[in-house]
PDB file of N, CA and C in Angstrom:
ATOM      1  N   UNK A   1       0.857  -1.182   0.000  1.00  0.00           N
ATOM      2  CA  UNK A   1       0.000   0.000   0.000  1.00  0.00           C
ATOM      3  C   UNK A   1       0.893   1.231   0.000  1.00  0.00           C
ATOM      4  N   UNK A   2       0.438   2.580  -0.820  1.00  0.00           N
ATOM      5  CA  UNK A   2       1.171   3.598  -0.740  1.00  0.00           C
ATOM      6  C   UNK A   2       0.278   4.744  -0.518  1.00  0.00           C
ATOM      7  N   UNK A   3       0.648   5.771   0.018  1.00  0.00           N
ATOM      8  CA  UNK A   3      -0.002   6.706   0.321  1.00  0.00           C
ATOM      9  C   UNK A   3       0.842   8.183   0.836  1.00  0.00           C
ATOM     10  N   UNK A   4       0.441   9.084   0.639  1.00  0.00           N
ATOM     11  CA  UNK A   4       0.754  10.378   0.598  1.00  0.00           C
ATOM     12  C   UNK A   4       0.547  11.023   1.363  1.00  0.00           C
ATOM     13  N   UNK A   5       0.703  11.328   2.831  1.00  0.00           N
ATOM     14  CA  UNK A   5       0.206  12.522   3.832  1.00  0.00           C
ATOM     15  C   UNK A   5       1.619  13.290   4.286  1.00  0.00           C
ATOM     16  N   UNK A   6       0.438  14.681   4.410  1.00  0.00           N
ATOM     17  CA  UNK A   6       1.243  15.496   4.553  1.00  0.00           C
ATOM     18  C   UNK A   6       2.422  15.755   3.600  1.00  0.00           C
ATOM     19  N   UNK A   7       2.506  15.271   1.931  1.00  0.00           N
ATOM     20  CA  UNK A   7       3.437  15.438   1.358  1.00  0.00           C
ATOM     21  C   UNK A   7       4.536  14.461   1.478  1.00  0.00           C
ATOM     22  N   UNK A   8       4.410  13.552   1.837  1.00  0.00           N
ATOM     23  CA  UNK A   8       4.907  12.224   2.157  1.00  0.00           C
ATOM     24  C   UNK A   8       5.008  10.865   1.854  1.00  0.00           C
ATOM     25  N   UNK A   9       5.746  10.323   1.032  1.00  0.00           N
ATOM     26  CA  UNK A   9       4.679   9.076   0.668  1.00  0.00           C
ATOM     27  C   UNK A   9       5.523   7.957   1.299  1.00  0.00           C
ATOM     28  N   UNK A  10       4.215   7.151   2.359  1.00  0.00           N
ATOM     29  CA  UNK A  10       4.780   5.998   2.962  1.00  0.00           C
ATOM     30  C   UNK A  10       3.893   4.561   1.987  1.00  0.00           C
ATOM     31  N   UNK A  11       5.175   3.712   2.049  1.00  0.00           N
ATOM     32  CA  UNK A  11       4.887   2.993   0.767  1.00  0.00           C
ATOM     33  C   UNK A  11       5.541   1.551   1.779  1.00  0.00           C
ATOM     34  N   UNK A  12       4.567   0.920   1.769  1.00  0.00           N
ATOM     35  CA  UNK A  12       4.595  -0.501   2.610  1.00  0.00           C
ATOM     36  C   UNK A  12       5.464  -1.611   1.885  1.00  0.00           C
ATOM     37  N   UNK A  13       5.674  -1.323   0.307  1.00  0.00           N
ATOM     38  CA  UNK A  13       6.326  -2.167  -0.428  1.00  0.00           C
ATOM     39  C   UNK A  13       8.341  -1.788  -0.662  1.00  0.00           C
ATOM     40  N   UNK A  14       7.733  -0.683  -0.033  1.00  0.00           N
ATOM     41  CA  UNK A  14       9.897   0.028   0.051  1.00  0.00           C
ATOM     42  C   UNK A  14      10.074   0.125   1.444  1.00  0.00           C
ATOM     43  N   UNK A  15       9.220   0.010   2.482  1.00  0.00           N
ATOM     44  CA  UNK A  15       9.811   0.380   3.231  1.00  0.00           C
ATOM     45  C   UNK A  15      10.313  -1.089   4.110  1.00  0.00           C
ATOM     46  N   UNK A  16      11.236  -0.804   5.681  1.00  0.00           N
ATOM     47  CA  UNK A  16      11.325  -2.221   5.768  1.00  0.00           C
ATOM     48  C   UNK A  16      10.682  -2.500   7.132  1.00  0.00           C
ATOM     49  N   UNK A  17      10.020  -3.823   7.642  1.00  0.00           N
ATOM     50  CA  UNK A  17       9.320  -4.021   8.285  1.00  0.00           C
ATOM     51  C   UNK A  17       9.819  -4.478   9.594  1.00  0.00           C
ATOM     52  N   UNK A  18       9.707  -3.210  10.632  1.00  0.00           N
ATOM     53  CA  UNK A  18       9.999  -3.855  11.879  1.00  0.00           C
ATOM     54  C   UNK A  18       9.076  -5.218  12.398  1.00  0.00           C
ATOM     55  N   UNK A  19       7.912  -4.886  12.828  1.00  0.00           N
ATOM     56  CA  UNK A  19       7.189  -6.134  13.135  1.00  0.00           C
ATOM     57  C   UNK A  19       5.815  -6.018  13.112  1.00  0.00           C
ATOM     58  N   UNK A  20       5.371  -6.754  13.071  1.00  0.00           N
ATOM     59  CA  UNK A  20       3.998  -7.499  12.835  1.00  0.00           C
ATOM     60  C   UNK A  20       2.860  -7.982  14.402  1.00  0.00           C
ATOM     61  N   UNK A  21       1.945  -7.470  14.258  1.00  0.00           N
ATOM     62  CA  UNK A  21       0.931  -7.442  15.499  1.00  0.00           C
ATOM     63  C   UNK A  21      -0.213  -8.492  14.568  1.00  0.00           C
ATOM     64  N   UNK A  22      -0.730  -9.311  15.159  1.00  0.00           N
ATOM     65  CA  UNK A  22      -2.361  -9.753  15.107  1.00  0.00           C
ATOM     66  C   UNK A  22      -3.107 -10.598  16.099  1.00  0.00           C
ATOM     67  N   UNK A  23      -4.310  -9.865  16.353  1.00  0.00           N
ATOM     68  CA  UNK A  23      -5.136 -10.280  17.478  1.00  0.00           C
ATOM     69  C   UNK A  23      -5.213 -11.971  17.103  1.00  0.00           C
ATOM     70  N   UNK A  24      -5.214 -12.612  16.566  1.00  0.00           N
ATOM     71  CA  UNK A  24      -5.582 -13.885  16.590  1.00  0.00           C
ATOM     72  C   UNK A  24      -6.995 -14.327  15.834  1.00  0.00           C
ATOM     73  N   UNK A  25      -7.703 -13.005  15.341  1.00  0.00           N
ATOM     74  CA  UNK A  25      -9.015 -13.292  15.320  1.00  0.00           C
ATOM     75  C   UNK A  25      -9.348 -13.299  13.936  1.00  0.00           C
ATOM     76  N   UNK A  26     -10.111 -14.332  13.213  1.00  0.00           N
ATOM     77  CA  UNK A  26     -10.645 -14.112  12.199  1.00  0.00           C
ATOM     78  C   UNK A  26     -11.008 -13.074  11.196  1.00  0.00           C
ATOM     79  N   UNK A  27     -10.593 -12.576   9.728  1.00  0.00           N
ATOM     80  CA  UNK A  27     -10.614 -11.831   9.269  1.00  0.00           C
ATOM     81  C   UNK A  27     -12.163 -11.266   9.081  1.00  0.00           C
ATOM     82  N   UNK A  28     -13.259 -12.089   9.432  1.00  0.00           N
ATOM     83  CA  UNK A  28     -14.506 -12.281   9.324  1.00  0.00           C
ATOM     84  C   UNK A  28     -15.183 -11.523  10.878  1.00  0.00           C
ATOM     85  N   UNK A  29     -13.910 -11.511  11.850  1.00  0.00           N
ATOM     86  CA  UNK A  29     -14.713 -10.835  13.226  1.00  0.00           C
ATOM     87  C   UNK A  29     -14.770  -9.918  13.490  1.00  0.00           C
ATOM     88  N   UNK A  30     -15.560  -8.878  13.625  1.00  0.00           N
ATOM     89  CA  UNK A  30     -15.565  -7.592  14.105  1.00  0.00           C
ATOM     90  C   UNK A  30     -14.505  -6.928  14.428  1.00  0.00           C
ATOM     91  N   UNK A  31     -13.618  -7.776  14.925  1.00  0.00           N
ATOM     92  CA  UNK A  31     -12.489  -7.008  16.051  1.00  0.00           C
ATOM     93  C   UNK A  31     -11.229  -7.594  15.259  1.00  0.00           C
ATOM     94  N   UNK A  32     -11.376  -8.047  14.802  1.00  0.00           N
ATOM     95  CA  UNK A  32     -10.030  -8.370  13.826  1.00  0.00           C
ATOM     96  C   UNK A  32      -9.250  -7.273  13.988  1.00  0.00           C
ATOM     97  N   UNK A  33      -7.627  -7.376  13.985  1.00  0.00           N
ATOM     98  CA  UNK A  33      -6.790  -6.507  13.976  1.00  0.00           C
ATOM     99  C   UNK A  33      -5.551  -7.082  13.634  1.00  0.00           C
ATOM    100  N   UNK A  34      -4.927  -6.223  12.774  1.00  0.00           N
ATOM    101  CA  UNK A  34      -3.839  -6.422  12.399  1.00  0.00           C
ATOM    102  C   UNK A  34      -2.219  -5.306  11.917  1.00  0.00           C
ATOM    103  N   UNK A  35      -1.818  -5.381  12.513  1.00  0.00           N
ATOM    104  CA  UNK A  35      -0.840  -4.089  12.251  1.00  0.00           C
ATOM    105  C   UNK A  35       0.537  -3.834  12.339  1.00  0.00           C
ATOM    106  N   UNK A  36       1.216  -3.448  10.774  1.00  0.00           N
ATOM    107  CA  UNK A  36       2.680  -3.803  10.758  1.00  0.00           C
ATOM    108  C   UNK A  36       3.306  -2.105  11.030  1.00  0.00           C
ATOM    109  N   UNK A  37       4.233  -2.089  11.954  1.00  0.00           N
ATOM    110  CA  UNK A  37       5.443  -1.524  11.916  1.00  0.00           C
ATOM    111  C   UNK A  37       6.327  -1.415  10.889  1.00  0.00           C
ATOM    112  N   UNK A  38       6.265  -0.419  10.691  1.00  0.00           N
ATOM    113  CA  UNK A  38       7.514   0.414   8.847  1.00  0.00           C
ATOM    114  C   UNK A  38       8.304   1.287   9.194  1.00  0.00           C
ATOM    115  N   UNK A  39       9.797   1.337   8.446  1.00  0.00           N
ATOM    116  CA  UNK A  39      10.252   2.286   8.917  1.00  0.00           C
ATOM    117  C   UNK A  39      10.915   2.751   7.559  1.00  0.00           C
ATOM    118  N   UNK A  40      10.751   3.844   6.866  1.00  0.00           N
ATOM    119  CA  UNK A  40      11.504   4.389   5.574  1.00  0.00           C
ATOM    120  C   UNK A  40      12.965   4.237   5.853  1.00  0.00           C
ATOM    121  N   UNK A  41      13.519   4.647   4.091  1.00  0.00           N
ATOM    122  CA  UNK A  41      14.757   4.223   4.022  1.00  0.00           C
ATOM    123  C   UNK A  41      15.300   5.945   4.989  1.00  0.00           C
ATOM    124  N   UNK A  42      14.393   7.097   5.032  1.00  0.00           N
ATOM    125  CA  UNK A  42      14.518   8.379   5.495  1.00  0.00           C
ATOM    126  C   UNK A  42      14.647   8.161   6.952  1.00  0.00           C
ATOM    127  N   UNK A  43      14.442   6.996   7.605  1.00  0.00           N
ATOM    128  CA  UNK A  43      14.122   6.925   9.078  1.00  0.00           C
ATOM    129  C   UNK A  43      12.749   7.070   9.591  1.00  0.00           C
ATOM    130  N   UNK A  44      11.470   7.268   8.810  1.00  0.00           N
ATOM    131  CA  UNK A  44      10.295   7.602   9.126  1.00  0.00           C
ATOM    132  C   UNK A  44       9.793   6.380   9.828  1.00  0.00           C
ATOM    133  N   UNK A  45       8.873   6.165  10.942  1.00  0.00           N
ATOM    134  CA  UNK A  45       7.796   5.171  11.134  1.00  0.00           C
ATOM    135  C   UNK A  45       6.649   5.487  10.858  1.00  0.00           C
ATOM    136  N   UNK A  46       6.156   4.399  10.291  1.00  0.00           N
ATOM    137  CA  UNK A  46       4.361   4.703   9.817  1.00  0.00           C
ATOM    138  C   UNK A  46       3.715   2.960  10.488  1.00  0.00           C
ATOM    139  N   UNK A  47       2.866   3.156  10.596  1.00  0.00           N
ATOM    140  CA  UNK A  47       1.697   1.592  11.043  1.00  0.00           C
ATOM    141  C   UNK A  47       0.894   1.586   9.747  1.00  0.00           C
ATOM    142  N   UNK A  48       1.024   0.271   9.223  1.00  0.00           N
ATOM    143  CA  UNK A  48      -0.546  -0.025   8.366  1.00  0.00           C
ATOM    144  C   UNK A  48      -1.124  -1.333   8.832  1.00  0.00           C
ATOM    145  N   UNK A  49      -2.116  -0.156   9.106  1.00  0.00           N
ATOM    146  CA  UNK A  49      -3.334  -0.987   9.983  1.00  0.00           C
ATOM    147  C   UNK A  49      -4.535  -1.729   9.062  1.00  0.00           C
ATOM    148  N   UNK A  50      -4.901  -2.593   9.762  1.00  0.00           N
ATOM    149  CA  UNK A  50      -5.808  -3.468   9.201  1.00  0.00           C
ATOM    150  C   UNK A  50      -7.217  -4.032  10.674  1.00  0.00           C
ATOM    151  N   UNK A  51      -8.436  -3.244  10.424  1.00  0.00           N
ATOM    152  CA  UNK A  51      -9.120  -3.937  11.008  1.00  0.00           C
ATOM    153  C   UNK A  51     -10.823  -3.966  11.063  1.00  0.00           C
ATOM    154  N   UNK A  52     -11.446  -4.596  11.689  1.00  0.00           N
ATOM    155  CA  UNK A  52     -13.071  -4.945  11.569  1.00  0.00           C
ATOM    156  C   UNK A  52     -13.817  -3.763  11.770  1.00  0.00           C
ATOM    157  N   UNK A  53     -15.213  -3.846  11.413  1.00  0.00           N
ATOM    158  CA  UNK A  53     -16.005  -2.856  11.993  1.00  0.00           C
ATOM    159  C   UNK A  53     -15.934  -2.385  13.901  1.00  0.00           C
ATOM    160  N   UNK A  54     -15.444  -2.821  14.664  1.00  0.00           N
ATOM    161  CA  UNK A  54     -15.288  -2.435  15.753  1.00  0.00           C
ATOM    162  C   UNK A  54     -14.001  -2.199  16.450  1.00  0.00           C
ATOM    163  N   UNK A  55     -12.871  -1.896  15.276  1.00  0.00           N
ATOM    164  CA  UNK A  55     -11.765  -1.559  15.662  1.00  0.00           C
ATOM    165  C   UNK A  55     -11.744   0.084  15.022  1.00  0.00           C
ATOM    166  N   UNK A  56     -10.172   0.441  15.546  1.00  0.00           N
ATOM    167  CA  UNK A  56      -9.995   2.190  14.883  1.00  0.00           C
ATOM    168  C   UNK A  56     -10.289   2.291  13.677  1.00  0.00           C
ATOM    169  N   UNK A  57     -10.097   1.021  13.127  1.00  0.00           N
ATOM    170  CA  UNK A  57      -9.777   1.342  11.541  1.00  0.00           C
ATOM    171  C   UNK A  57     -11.177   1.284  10.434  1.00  0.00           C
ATOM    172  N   UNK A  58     -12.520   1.228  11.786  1.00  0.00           N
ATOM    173  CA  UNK A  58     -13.662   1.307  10.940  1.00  0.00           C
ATOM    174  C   UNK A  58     -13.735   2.807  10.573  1.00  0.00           C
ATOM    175  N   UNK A  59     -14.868   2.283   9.322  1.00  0.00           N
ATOM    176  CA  UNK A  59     -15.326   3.703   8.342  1.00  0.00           C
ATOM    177  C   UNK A  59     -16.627   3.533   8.069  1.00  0.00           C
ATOM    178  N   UNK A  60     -17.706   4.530   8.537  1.00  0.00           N
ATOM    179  CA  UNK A  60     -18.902   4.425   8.576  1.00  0.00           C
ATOM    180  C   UNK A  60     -19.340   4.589   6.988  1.00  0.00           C
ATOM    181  N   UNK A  61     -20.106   3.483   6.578  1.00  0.00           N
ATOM    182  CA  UNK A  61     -20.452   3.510   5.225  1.00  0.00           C
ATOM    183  C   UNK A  61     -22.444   3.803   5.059  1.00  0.00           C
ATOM    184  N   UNK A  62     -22.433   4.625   5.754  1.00  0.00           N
ATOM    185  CA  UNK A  62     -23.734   5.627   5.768  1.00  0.00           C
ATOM    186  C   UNK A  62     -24.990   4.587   6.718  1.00  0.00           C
ATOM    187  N   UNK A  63     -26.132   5.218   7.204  1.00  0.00           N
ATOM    188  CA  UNK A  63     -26.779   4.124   7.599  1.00  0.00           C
ATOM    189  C   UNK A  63     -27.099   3.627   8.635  1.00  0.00           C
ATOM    190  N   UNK A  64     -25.922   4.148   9.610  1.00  0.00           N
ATOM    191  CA  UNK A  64     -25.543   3.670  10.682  1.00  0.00           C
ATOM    192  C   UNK A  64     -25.375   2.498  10.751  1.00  0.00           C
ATOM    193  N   UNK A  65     -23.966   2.201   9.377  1.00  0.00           N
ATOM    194  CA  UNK A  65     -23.443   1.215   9.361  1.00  0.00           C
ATOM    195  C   UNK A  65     -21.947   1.076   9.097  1.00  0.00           C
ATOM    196  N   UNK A  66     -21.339   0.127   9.604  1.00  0.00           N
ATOM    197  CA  UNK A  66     -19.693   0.033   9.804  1.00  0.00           C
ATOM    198  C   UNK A  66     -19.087  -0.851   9.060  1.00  0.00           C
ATOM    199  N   UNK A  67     -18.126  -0.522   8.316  1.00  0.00           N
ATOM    200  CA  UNK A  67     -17.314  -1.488   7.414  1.00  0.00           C
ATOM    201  C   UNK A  67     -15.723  -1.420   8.193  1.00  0.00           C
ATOM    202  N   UNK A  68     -15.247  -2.667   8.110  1.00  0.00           N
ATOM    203  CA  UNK A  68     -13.446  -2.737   8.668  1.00  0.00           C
ATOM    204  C   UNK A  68     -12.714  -1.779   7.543  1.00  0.00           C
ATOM    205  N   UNK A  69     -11.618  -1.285   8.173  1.00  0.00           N
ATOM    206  CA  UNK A  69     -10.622  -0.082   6.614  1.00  0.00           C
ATOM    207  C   UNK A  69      -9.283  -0.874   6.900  1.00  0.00           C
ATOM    208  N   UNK A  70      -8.387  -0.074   5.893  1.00  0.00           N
ATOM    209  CA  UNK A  70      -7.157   0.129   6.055  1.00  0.00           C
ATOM    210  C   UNK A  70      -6.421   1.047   5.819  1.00  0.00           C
ATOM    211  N   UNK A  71      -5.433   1.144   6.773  1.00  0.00           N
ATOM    212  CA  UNK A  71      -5.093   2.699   7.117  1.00  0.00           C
ATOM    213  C   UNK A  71      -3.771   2.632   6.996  1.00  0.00           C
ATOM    214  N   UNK A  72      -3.117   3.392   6.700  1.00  0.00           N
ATOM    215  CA  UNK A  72      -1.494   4.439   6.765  1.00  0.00           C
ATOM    216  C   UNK A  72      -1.273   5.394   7.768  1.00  0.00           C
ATOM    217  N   UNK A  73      -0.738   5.306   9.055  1.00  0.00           N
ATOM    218  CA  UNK A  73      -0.752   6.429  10.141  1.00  0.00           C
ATOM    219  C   UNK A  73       0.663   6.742  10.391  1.00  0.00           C
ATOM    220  N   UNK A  74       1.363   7.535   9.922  1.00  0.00           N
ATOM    221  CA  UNK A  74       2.449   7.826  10.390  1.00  0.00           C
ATOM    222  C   UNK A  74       3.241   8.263  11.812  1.00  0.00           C
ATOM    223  N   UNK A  75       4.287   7.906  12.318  1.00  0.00           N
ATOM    224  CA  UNK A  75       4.185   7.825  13.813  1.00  0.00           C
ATOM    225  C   UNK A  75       5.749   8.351  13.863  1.00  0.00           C
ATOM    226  N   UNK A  76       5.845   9.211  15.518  1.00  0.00           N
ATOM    227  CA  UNK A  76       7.423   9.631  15.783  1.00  0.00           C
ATOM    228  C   UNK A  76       7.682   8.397  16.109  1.00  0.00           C
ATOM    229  N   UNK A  77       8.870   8.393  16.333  1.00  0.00           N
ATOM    230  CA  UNK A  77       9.725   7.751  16.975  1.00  0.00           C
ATOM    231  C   UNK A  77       9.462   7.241  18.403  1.00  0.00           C
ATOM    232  N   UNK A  78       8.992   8.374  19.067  1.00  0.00           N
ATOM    233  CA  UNK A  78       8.996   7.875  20.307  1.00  0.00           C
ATOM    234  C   UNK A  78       7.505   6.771  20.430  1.00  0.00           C
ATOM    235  N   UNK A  79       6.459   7.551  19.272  1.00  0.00           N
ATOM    236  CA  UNK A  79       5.058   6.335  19.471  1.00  0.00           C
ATOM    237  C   UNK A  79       5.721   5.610  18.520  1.00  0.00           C
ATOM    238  N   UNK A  80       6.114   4.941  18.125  1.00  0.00           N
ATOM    239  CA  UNK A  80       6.954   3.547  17.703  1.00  0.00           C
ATOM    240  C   UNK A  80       7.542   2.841  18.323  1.00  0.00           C
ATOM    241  N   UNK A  81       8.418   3.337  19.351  1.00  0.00           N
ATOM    242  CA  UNK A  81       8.615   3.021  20.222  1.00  0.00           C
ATOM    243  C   UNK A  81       7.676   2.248  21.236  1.00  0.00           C
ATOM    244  N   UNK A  82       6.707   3.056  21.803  1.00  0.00           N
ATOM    245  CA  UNK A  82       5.437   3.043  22.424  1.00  0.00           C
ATOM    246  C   UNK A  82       4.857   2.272  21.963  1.00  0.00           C
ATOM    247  N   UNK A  83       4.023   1.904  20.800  1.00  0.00           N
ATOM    248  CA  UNK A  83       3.622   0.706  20.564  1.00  0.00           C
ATOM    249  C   UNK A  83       4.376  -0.668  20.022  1.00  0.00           C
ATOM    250  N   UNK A  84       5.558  -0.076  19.727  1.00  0.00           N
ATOM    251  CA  UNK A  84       6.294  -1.972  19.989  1.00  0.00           C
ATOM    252  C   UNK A  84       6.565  -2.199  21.056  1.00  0.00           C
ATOM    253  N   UNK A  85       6.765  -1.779  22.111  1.00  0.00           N
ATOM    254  CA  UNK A  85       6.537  -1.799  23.662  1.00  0.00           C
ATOM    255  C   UNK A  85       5.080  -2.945  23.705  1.00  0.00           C
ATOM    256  N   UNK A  86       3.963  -2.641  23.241  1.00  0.00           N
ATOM    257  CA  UNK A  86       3.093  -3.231  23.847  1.00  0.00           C
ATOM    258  C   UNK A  86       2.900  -4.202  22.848  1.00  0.00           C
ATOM    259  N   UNK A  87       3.119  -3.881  21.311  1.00  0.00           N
ATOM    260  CA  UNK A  87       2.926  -5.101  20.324  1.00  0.00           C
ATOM    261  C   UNK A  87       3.900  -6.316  19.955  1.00  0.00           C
ATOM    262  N   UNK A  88       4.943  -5.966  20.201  1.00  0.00           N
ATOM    263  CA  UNK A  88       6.102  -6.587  19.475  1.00  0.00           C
ATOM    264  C   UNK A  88       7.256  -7.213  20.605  1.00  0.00           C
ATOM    265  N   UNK A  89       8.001  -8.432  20.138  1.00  0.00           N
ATOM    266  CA  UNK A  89       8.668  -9.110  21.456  1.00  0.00           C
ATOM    267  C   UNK A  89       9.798  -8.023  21.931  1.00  0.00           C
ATOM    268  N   UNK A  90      10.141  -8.376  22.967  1.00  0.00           N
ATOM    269  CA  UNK A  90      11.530  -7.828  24.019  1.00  0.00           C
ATOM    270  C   UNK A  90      12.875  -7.808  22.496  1.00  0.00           C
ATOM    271  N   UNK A  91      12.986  -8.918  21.940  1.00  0.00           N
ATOM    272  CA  UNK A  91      14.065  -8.566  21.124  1.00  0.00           C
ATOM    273  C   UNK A  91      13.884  -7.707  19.938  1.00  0.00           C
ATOM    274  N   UNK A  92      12.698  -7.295  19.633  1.00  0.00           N
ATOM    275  CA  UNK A  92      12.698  -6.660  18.220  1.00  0.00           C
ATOM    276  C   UNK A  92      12.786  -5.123  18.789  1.00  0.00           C
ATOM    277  N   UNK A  93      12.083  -5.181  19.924  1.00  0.00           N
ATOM    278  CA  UNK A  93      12.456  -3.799  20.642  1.00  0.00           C
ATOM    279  C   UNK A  93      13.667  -3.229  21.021  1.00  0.00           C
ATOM    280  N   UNK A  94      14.124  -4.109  21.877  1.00  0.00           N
ATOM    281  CA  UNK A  94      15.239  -3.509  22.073  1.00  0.00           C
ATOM    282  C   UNK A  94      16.534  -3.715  20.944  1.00  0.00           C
ATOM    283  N   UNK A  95      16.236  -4.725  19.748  1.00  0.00           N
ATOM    284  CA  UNK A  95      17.174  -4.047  18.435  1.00  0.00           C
ATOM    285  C   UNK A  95      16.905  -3.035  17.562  1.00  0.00           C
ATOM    286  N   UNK A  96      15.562  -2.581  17.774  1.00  0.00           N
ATOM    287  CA  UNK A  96      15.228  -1.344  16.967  1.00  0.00           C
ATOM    288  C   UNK A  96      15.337   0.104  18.054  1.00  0.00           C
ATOM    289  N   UNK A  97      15.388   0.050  19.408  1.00  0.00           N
ATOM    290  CA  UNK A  97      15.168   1.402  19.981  1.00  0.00           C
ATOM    291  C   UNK A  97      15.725   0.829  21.560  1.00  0.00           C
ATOM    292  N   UNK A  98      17.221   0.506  20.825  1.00  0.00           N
ATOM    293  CA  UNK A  98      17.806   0.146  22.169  1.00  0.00           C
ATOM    294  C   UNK A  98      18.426   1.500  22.355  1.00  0.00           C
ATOM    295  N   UNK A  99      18.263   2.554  22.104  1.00  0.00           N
ATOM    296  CA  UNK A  99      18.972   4.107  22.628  1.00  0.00           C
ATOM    297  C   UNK A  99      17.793   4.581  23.361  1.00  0.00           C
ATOM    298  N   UNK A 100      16.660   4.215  23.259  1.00  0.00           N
ATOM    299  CA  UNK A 100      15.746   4.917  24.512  1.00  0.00           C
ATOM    300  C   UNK A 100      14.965   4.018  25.285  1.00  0.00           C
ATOM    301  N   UNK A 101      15.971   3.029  25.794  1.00  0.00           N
ATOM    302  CA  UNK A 101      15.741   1.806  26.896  1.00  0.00           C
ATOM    303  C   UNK A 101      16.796   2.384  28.037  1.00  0.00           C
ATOM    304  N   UNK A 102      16.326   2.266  29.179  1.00  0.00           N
ATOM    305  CA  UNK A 102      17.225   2.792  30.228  1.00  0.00           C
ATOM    306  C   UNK A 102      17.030   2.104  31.448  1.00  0.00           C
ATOM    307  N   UNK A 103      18.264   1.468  32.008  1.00  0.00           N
ATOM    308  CA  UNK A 103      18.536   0.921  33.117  1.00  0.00           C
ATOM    309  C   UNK A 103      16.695   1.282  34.325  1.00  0.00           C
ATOM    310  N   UNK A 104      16.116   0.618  34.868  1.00  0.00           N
ATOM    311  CA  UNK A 104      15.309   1.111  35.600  1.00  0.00           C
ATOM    312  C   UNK A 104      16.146   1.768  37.106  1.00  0.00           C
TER     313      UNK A 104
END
């Protein structure tokens, strides 16, 4: 997927893929979710997200009715950080953003 914000284009097929999130759940379930970590050859992070009518990534298709989307969200550093923290294992983290891990 490629896409353009803000004058930008994050492109899922050049860029390279830190890691990979999915709920476990059927592409068919509401809550389906799925979402990869990117990082440009520029240093940029972006998420492309993938999910059901009852995740972020719904889009109301009139009606008061909900279809699942897919999305391009571009992210600093530090929310990249922040969510491979909660999505992604101990080693992919700390080889991608072992400079803002600190002794507790």
């Amino acid at each position: 997927m490629k896409k353009v914000i803000d004058g930008k284009v994050y492109n899922t097929e050049t860029a390279t893929e830190i890691g990979h999130y999915w709920n476990g759940l059927s592409d068919r379930d509401f809550n389906h979710l799925s979402e990869t970590l990117y990082k440009t050859a520029k240093g940029n992070y972006f998420l492309h997200g993938e999910g059901g009518p009852m995740t972020q990534y719904a889009h109301s298709c009139g009606d008061n009715s909900w279809s699942g989307g897919v999305r391009i969200i571009p992210l600093t550093r530090e929310e990249a950080f922040d969510w491979a923290q909660e999505s992604l294992s101990e080693e992919v983290v700390f080889s991608e953003f072992s400079d803002l891990i600190e002794e507790a």
